[in-house]
Each structure stands twice: as C-alpha cells, then as structure tokens.
N, C-alpha and C. Protein backbone atom coordinates (compact mmCIF):
# COMPACT_ATOMS: atom_id res chain seq x y z
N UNK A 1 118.29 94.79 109.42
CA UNK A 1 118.18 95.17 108.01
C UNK A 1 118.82 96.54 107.81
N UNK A 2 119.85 96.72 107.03
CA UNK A 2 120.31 98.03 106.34
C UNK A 2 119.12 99.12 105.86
N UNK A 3 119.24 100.08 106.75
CA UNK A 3 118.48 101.35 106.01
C UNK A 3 118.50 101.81 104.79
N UNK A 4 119.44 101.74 104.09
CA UNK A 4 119.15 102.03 102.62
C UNK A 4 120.55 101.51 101.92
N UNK A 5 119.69 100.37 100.82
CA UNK A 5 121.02 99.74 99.79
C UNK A 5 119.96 99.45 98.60
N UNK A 6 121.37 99.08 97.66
CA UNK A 6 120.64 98.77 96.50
C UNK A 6 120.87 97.24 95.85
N UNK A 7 119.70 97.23 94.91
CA UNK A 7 119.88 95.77 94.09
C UNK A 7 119.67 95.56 92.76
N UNK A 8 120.26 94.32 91.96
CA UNK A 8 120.70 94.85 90.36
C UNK A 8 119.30 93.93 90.31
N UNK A 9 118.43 94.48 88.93
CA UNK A 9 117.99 93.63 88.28
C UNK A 9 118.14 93.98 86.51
N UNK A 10 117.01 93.31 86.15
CA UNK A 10 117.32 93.51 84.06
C UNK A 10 115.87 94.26 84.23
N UNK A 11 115.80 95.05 83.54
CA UNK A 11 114.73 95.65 82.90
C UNK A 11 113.79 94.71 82.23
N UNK A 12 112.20 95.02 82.63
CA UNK A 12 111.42 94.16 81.86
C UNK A 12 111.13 94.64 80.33
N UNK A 13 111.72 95.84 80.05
CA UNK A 13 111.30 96.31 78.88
C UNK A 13 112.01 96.09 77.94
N UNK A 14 113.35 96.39 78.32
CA UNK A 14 114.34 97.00 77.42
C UNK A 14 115.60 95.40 77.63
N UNK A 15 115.36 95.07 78.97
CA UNK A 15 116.23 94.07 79.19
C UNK A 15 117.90 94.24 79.97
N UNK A 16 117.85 95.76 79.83
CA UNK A 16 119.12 96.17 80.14
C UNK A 16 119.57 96.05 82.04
N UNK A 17 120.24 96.33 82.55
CA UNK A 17 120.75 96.49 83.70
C UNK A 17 120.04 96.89 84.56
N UNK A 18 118.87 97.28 85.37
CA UNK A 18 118.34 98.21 86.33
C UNK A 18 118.47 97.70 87.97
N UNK A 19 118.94 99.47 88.49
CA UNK A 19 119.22 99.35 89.68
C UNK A 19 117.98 99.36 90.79
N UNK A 20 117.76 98.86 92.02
CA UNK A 20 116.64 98.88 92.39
C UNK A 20 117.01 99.95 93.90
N UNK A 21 116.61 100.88 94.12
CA UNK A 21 116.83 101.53 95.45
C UNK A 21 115.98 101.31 96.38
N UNK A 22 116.75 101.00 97.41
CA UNK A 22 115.53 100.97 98.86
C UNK A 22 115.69 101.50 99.86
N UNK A 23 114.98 101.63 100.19
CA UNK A 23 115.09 103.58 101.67
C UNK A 23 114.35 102.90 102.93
N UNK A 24 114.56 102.60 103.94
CA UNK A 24 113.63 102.44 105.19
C UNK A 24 113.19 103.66 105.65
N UNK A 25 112.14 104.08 105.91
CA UNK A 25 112.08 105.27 106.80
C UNK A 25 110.59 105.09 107.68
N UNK A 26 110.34 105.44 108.46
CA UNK A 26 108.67 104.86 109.56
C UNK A 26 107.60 105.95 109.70
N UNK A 27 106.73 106.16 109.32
CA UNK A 27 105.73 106.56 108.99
C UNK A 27 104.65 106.42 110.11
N UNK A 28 104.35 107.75 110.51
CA UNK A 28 103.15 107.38 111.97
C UNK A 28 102.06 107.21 111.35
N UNK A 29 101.60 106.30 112.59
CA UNK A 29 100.33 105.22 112.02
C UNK A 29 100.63 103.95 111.64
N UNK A 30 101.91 103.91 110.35
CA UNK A 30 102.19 103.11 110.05
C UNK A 30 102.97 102.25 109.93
N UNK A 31 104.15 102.51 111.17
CA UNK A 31 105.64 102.38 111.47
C UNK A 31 106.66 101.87 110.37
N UNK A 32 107.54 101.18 110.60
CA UNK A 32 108.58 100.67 109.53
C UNK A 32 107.87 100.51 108.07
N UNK A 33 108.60 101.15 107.16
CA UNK A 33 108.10 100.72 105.56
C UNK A 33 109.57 101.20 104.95
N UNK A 34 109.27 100.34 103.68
CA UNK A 34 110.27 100.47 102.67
C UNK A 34 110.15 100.72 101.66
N UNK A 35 110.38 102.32 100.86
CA UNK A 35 110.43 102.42 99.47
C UNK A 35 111.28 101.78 98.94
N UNK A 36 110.62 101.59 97.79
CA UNK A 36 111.57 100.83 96.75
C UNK A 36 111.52 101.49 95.30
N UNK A 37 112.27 102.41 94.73
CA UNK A 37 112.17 102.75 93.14
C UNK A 37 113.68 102.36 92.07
N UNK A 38 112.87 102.53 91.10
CA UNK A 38 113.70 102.25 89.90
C UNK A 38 113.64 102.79 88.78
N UNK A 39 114.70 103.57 88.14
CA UNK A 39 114.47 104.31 86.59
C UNK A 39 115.55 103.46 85.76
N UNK A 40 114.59 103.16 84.69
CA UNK A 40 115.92 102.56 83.65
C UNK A 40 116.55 103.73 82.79
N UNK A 41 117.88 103.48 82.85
CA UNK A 41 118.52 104.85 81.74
C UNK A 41 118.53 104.55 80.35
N UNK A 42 118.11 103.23 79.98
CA UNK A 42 118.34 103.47 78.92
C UNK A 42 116.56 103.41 77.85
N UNK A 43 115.84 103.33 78.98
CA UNK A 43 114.26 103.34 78.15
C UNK A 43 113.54 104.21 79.29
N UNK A 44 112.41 104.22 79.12
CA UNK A 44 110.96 104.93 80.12
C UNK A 44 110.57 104.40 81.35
N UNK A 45 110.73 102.81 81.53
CA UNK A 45 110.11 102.51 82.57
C UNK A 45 110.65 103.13 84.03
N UNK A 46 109.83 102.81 84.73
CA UNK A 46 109.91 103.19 86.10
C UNK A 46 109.11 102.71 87.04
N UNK A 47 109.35 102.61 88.45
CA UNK A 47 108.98 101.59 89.07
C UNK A 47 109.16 102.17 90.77
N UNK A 48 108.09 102.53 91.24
CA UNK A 48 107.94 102.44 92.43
C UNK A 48 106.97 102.05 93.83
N UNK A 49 107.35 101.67 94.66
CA UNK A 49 106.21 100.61 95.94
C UNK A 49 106.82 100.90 96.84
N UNK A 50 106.25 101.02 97.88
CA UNK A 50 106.30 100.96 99.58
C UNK A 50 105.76 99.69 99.94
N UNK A 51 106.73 98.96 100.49
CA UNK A 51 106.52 98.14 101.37
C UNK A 51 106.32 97.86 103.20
N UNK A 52 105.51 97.47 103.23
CA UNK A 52 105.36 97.04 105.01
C UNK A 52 105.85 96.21 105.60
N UNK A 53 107.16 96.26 106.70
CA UNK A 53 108.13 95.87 107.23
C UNK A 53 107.95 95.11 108.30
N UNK A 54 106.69 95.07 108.75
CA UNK A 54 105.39 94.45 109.59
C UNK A 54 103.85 94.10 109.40
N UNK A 55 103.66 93.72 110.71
CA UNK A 55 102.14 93.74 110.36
C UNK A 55 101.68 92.72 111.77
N UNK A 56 100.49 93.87 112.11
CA UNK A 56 99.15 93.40 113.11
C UNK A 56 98.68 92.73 112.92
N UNK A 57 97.58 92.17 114.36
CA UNK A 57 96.58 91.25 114.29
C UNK A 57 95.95 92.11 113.07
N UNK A 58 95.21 90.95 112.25
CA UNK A 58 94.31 91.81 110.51
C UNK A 58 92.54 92.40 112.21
N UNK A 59 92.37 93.25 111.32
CA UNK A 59 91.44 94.21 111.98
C UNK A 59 90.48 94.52 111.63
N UNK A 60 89.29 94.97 112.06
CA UNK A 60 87.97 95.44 111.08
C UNK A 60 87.81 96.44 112.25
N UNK A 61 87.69 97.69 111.85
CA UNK A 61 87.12 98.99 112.35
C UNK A 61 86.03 99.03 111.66
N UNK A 62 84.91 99.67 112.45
CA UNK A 62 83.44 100.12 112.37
C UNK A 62 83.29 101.35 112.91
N UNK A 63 82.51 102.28 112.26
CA UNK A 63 82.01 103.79 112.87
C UNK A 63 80.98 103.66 112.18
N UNK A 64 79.58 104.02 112.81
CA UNK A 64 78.73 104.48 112.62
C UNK A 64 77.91 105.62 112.39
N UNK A 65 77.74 106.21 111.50
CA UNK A 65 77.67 108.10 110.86
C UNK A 65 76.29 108.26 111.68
N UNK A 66 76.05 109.25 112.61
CA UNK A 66 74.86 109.63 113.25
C UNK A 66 74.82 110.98 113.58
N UNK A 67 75.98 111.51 113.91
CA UNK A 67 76.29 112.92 113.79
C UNK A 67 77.75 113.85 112.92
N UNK A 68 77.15 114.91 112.86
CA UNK A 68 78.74 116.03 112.58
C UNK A 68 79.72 115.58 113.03
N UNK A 69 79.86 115.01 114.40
CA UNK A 69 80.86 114.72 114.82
C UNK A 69 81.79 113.72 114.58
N UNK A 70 80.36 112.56 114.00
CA UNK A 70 81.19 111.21 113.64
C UNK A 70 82.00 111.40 112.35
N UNK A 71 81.91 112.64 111.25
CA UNK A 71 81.94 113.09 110.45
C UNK A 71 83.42 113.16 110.24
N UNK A 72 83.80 113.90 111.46
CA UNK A 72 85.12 114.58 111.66
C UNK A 72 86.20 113.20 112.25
N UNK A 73 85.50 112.34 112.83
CA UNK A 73 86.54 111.01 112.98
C UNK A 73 87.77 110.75 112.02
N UNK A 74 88.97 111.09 113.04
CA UNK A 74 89.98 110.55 111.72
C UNK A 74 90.13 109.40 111.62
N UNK A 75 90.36 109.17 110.06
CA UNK A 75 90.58 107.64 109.75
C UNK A 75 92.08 107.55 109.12
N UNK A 76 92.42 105.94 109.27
CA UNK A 76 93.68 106.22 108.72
C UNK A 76 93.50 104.86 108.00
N UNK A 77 93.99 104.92 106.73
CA UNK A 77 93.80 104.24 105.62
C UNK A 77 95.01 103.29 105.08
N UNK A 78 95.42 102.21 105.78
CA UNK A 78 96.62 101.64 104.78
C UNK A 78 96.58 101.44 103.95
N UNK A 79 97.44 100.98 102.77
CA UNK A 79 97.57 100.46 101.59
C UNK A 79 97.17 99.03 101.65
N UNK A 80 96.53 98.81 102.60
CA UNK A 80 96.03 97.21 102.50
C UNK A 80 94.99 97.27 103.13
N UNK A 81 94.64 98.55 103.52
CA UNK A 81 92.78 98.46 103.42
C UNK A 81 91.79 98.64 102.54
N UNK A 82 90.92 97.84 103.27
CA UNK A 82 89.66 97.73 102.31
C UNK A 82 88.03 98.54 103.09
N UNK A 83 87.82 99.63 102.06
CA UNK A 83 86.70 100.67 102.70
C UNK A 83 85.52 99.63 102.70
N UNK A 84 84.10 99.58 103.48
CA UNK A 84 83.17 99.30 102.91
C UNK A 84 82.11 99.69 103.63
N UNK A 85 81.20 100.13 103.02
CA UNK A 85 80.12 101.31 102.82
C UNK A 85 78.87 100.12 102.27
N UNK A 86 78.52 99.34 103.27
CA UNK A 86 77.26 98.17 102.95
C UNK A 86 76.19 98.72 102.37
N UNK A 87 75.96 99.93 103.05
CA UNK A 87 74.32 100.47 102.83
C UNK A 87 74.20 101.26 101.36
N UNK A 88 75.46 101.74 101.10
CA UNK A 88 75.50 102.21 99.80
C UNK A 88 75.97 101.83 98.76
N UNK A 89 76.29 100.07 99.02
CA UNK A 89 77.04 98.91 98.16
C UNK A 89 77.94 99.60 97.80
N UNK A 90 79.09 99.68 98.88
CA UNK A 90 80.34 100.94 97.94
C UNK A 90 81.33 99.73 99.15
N UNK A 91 82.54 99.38 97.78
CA UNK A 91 83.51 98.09 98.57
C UNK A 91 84.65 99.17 97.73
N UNK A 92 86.02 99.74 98.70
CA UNK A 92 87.01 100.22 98.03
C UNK A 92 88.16 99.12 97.98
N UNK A 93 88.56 98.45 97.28
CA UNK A 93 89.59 97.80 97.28
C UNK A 93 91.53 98.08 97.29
N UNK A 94 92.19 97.63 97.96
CA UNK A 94 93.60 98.07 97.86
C UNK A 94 94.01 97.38 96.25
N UNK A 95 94.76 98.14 95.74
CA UNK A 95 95.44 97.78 94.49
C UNK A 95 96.65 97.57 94.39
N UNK A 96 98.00 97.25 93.33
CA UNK A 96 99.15 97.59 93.61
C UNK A 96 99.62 99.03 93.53
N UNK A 97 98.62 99.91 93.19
CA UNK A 97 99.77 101.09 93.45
C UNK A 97 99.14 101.88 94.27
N UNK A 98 97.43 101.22 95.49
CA UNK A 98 97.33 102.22 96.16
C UNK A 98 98.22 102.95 97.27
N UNK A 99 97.80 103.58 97.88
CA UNK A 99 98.71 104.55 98.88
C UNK A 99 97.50 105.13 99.86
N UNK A 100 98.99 104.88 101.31
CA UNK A 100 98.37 105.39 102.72
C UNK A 100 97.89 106.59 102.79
N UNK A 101 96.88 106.87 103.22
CA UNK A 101 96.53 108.11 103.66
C UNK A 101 95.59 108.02 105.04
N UNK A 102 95.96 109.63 105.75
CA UNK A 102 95.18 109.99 107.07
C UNK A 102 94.01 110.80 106.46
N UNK A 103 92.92 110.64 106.86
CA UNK A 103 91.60 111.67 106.52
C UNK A 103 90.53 111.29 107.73
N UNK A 104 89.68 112.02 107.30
CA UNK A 104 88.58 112.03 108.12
C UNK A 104 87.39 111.43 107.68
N UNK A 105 86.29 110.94 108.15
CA UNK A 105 85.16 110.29 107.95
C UNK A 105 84.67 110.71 106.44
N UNK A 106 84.56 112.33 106.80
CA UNK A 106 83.83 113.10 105.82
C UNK A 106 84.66 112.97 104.22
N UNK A 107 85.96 113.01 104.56
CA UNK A 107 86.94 112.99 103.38
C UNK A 107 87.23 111.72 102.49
N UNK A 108 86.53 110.73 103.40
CA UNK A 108 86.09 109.18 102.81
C UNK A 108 85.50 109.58 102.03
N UNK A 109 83.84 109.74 102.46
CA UNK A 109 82.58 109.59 101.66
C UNK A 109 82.96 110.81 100.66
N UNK A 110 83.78 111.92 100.57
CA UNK A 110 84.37 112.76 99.84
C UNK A 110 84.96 112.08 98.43
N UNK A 111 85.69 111.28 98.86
CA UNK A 111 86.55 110.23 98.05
C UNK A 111 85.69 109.43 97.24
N UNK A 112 84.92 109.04 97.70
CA UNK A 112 83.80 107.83 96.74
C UNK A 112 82.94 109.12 96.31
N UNK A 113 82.68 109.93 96.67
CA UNK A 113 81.57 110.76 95.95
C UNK A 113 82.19 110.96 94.41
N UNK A 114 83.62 111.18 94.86
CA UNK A 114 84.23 111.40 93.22
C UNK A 114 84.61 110.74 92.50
N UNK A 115 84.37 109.46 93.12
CA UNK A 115 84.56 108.11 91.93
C UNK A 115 83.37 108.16 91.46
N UNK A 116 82.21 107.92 92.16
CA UNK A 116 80.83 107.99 92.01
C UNK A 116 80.29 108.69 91.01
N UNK A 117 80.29 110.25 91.42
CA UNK A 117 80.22 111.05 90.10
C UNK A 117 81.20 110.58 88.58
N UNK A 118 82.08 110.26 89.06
CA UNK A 118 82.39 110.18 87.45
C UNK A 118 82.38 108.72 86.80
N UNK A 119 81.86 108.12 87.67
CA UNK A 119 81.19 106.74 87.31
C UNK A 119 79.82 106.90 86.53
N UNK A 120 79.25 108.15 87.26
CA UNK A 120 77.86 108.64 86.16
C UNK A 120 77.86 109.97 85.20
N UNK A 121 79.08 110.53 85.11
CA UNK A 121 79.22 110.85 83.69
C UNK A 121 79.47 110.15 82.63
N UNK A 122 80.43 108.66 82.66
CA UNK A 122 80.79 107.98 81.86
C UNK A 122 80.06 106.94 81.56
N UNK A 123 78.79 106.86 82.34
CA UNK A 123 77.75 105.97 82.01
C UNK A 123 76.08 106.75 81.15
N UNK A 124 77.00 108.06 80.55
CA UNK A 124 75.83 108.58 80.06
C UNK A 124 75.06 107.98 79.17
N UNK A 125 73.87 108.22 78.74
CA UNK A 125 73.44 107.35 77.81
C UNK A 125 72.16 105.79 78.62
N UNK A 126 73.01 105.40 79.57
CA UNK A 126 72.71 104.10 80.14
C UNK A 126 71.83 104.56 81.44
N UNK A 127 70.35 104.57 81.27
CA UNK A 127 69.52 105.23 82.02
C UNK A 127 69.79 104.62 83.11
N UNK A 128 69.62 103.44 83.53
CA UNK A 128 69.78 102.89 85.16
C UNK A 128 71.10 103.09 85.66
N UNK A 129 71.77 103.32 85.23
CA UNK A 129 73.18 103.29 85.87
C UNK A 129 73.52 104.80 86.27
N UNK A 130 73.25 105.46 85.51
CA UNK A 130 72.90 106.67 85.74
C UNK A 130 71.93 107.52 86.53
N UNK A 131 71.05 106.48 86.95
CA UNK A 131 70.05 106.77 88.18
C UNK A 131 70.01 105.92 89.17
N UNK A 132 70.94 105.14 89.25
CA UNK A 132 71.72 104.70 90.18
C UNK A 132 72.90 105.51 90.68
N UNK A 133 73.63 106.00 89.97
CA UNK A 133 74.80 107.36 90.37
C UNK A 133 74.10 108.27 91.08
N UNK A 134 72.75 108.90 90.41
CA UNK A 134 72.37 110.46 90.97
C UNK A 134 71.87 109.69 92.44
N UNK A 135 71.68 108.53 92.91
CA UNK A 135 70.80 108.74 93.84
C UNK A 135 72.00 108.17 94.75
N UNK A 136 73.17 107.61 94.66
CA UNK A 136 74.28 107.57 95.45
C UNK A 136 74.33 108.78 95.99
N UNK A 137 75.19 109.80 94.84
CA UNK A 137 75.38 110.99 94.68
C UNK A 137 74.46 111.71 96.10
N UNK A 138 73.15 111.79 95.89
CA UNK A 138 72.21 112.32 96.35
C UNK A 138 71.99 112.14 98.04
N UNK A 139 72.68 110.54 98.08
CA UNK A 139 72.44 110.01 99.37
C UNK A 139 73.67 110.27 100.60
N UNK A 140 74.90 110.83 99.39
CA UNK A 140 76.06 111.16 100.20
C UNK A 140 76.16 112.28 100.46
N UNK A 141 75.94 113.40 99.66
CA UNK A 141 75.36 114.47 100.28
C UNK A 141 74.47 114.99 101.40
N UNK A 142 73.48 113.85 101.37
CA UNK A 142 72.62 113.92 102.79
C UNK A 142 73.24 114.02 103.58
N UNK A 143 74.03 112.90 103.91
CA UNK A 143 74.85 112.49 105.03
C UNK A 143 76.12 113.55 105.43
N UNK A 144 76.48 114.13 104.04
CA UNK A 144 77.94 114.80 104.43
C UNK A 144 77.00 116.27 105.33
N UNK A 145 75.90 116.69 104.44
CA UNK A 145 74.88 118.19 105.00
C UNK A 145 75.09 117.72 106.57
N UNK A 146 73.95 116.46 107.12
CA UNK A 146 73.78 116.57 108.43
C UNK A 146 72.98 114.82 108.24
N UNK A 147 74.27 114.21 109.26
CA UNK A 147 73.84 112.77 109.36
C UNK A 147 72.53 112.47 109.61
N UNK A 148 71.97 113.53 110.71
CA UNK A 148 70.94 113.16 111.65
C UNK A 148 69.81 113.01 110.64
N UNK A 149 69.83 113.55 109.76
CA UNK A 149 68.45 114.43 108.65
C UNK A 149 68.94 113.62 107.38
N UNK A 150 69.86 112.20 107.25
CA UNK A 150 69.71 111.78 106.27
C UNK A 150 69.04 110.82 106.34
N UNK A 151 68.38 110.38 104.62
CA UNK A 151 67.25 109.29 104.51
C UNK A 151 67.68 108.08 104.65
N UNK A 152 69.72 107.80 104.63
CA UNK A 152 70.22 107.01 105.26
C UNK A 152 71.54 106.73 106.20
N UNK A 153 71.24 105.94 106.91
CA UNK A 153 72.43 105.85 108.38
C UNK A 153 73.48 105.01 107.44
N UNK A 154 74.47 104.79 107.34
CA UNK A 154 75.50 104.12 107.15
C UNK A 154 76.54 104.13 108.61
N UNK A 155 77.87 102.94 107.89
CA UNK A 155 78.64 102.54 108.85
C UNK A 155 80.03 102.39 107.98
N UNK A 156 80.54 103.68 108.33
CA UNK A 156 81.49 103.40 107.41
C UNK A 156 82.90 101.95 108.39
N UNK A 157 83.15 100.94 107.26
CA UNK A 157 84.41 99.61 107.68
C UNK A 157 85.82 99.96 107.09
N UNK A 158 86.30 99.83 108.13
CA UNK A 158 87.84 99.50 107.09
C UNK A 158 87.92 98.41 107.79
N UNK A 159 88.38 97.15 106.63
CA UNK A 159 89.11 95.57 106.73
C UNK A 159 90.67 95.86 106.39
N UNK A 160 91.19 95.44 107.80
CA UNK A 160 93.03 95.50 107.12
C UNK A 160 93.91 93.89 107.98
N UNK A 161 93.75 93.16 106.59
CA UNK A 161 94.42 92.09 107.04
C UNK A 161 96.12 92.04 107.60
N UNK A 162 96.83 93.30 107.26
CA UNK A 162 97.74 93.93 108.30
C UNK A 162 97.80 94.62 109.43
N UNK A 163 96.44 94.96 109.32
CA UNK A 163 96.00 95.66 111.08
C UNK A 163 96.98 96.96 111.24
N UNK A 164 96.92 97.60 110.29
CA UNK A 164 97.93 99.39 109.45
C UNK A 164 97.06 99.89 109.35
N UNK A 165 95.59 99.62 109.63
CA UNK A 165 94.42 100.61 109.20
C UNK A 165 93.56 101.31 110.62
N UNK A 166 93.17 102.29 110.77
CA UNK A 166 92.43 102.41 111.87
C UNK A 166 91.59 103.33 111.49
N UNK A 167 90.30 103.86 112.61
CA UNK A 167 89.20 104.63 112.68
C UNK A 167 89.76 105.07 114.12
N UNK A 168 89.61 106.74 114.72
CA UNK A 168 90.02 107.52 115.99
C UNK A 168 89.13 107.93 116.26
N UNK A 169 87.96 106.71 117.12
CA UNK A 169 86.80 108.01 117.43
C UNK A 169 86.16 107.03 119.01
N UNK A 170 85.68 107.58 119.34
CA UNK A 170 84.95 107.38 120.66
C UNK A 170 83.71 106.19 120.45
N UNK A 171 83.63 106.63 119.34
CA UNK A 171 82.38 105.81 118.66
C UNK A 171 82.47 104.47 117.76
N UNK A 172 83.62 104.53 117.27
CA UNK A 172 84.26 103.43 116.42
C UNK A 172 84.21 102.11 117.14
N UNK A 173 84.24 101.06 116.98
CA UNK A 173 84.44 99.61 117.70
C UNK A 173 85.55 99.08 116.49
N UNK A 174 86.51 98.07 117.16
CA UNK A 174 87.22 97.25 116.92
C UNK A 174 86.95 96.23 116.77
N UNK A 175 87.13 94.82 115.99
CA UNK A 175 87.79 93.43 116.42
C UNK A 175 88.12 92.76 115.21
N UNK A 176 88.63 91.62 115.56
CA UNK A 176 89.88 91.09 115.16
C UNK A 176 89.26 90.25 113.76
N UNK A 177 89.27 90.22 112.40
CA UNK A 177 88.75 89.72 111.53
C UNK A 177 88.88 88.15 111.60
N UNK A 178 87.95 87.25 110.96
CA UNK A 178 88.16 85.93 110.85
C UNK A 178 88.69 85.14 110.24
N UNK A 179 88.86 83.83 110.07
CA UNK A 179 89.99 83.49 108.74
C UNK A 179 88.88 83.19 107.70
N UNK A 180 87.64 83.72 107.64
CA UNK A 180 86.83 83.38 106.20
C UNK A 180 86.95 84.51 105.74
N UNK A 181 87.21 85.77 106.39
CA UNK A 181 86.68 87.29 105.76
C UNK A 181 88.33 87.17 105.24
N UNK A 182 89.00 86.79 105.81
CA UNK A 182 90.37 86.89 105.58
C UNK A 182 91.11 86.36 103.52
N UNK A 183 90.04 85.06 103.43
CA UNK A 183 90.29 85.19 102.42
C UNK A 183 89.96 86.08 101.37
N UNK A 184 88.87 86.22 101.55
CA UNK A 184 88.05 87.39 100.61
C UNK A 184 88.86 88.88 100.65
N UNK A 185 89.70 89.32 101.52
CA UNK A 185 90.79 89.92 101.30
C UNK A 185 91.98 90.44 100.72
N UNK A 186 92.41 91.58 99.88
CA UNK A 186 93.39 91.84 99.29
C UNK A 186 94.36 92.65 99.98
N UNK A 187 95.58 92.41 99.60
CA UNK A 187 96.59 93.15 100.11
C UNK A 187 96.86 94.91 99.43
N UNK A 188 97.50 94.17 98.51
CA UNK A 188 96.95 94.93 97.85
C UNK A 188 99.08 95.69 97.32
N UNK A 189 99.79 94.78 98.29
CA UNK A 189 101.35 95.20 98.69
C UNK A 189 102.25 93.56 98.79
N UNK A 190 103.11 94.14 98.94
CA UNK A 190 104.53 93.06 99.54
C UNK A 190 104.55 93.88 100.88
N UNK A 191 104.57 92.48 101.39
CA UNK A 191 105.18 92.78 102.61
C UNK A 191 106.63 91.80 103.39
N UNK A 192 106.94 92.59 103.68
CA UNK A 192 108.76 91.58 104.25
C UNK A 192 108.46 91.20 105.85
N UNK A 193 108.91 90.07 105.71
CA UNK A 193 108.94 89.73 107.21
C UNK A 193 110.63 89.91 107.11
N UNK A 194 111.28 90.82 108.02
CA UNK A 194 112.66 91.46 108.45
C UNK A 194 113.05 90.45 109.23
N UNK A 195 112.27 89.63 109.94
CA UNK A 195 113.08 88.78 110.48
C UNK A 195 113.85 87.43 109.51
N UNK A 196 112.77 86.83 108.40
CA UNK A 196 113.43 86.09 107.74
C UNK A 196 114.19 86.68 106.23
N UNK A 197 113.84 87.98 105.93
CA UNK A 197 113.62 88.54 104.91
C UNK A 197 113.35 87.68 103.70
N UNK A 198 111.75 87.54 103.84
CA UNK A 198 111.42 86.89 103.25
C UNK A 198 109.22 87.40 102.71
N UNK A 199 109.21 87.41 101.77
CA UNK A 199 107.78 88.02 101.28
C UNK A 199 106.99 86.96 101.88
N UNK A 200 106.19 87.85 102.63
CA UNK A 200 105.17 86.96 103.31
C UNK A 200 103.68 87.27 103.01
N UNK A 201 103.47 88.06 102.22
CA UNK A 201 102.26 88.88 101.54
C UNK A 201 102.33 89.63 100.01
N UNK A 202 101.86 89.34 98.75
CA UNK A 202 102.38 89.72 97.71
C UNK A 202 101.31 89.45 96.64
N UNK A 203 100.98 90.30 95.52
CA UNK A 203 99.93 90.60 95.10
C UNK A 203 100.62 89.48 93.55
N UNK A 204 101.96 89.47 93.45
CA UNK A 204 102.56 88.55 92.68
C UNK A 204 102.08 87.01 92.48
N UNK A 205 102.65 86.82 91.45
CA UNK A 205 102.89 85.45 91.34
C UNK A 205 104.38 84.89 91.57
N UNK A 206 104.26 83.77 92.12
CA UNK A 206 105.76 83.30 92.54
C UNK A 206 106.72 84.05 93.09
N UNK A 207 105.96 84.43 94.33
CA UNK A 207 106.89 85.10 95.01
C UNK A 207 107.70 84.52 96.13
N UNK A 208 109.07 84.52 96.60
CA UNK A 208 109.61 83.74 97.37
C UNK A 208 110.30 84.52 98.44
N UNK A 209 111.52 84.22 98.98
CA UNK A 209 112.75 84.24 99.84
C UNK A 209 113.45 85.69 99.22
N UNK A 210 113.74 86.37 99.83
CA UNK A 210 114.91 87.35 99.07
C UNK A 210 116.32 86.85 99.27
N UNK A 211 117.37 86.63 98.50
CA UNK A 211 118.47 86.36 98.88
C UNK A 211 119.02 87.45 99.88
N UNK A 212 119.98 86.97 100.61
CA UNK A 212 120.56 87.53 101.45
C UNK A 212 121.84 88.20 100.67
C-alpha cells in the first residue's frame, strides 16, 4: 500500500468535487494506521478518521483497583475499545469520532468522573438521578484518595474486538474474548484489511471493496 495518495469524491453537502487525503504513519501501541481528511473549498464541511491497518486476536484486559499502585497502571485505549466499570454500572463505548489514547488507571476513572459530574449538573431538578451522580461521584473519589479505604473495589475492563487495546500492569490478566461478547461489541472505526484492501470492520452501512 502507498504511504500517502489521494482520492476524488463529491461532497455530501454541497455536491461539488472533494479530495480525500490519506497519510500512513504507525503509532506505538498501535502500529500501522491511516489518516484520512477532507476540506471542501467550496462549503464548511470537513472530514476526518484514522483508520486501523490491522488487527489482533479481539481481547478483554482486567485490572483490579486494590492499591495506589494499581492506580498508576498504564492503560492504553484504542479507538475500538470499550471501558467497563461493572461495579459502578459505567460501560464507555467507542464512537465514530472516538480517539486513541495512553493514560493511566487513575486518568480513566478521571475521565468518567467528568462525564459523571456533568451528567449531574444537567440532571438538575431530577432528584434520583442526581443522587445517583453524587454517590458515583462520591464513590470515585474514594477509590482515586486510597483504593484500600474505599467502600468499593472495582475492576476496571477494556473489551477490544481489534486487540489495539491494553492494560501494563503486573496485576492485569488477559484473555481472548468470545464470539457472544463479540457481538455485543462496537468498533467504533473502519478498518482495512491491506492485504485485500478491502473494509473489513465499519460502523457504516454498505460498506464494501475499495477499488484498486
């Protein structure tokens, strides 16, 4: 596959001409990927995705929060993982425009704390939902202060049916997801198989073959 070329399409807006650019470049953690953007010149839209040029056995990492230390575990997050936080009914889903990131245990539960909170400002008014927030809120803080001394243990999961996702810790366990969890699964991306160049994963409808 060519490291970087381009391809014509029409604008969905405007209808006009648009060029599509694509860049290979490999990303640790997450090896081969392909940006892809697009500006139309003659309207607003714009358009950009990273695609995955591969893909692993699909994976489920587990860590279990018991100390500071498990805290500091780096995690690494593909765009086709899925967080999940059982004990605190907290499921993060991949979308089409999420994005990879490296963090740490703590910088997870960091991450949902601030969806969380502003899940219970915008539910003001609505008493249970709102005391359902403070006591999330309340319960992630425990945990971020000092695992040992919280009122609950959690386990933080990442599910990555591309196997692009991982947990780096001593403590973490691995294995290989099933084909039932598999459906219940989002991608959340396109992904190219380079050998046929052809979409083999796609959040689309009717997605096919790329011409050659």
């Amino acid at each position: 596959m060519i490291d970087n070329f381009e391809t014509k399409t029409t604008c969905p807006l405007c209808r006009t001409d648009l060029a599509i650019k694509w860049q290979k470049d490999t990303i640790p953690y997450f090896g081969d990927i392909m940006y892809t953007t697009a500006v139309c010149s003659n309207c607003s839209f714009r358009f950009a995705d990273t695609l995955i040029l591969n893909s692993k056995d699909p994976v489920c990492y587990a860590l279990p929060i018991r100390s500071l230390t498990d805290l500091d575990a780096r995690v690494i997050r593909s765009s086709s993982g899925t967080i999940i936080i059982e004990e605190l009914g907290i499921m993060v889903e991949p979308g089409p425009i999420s994005e990879a990131y490296v963090s740490n245990a703590e910088g997870i539960l960091q991450r949902v704390r601030g969806v969380v909170e502003s899940a219970t400002r915008w539910s003001e008014g609505e008493e249970e939902k709102v005391a359902i927030g403070v006591d999330l809120l309340r319960k992630i803080d425990e945990i971020v202060n000092d695992p040992k001394t919280a009122s609950t243990e959690i386990t933080i999961q990442i599910k990555d049916p591309l196997g692009n996702s991982a947990i780096l810790s001593a403590n973490a366990t691995s294995r290989k997801l099933m084909p039932e969890e598999l459906e219940t699964l989002k991608t959340g991306m396109i992904v190219l198989d380079v050998e046929k160049d052809e979409i083999i994963h796609d959040i689309s409808e009717g997605a096919g073959a790329i011409g050659k």
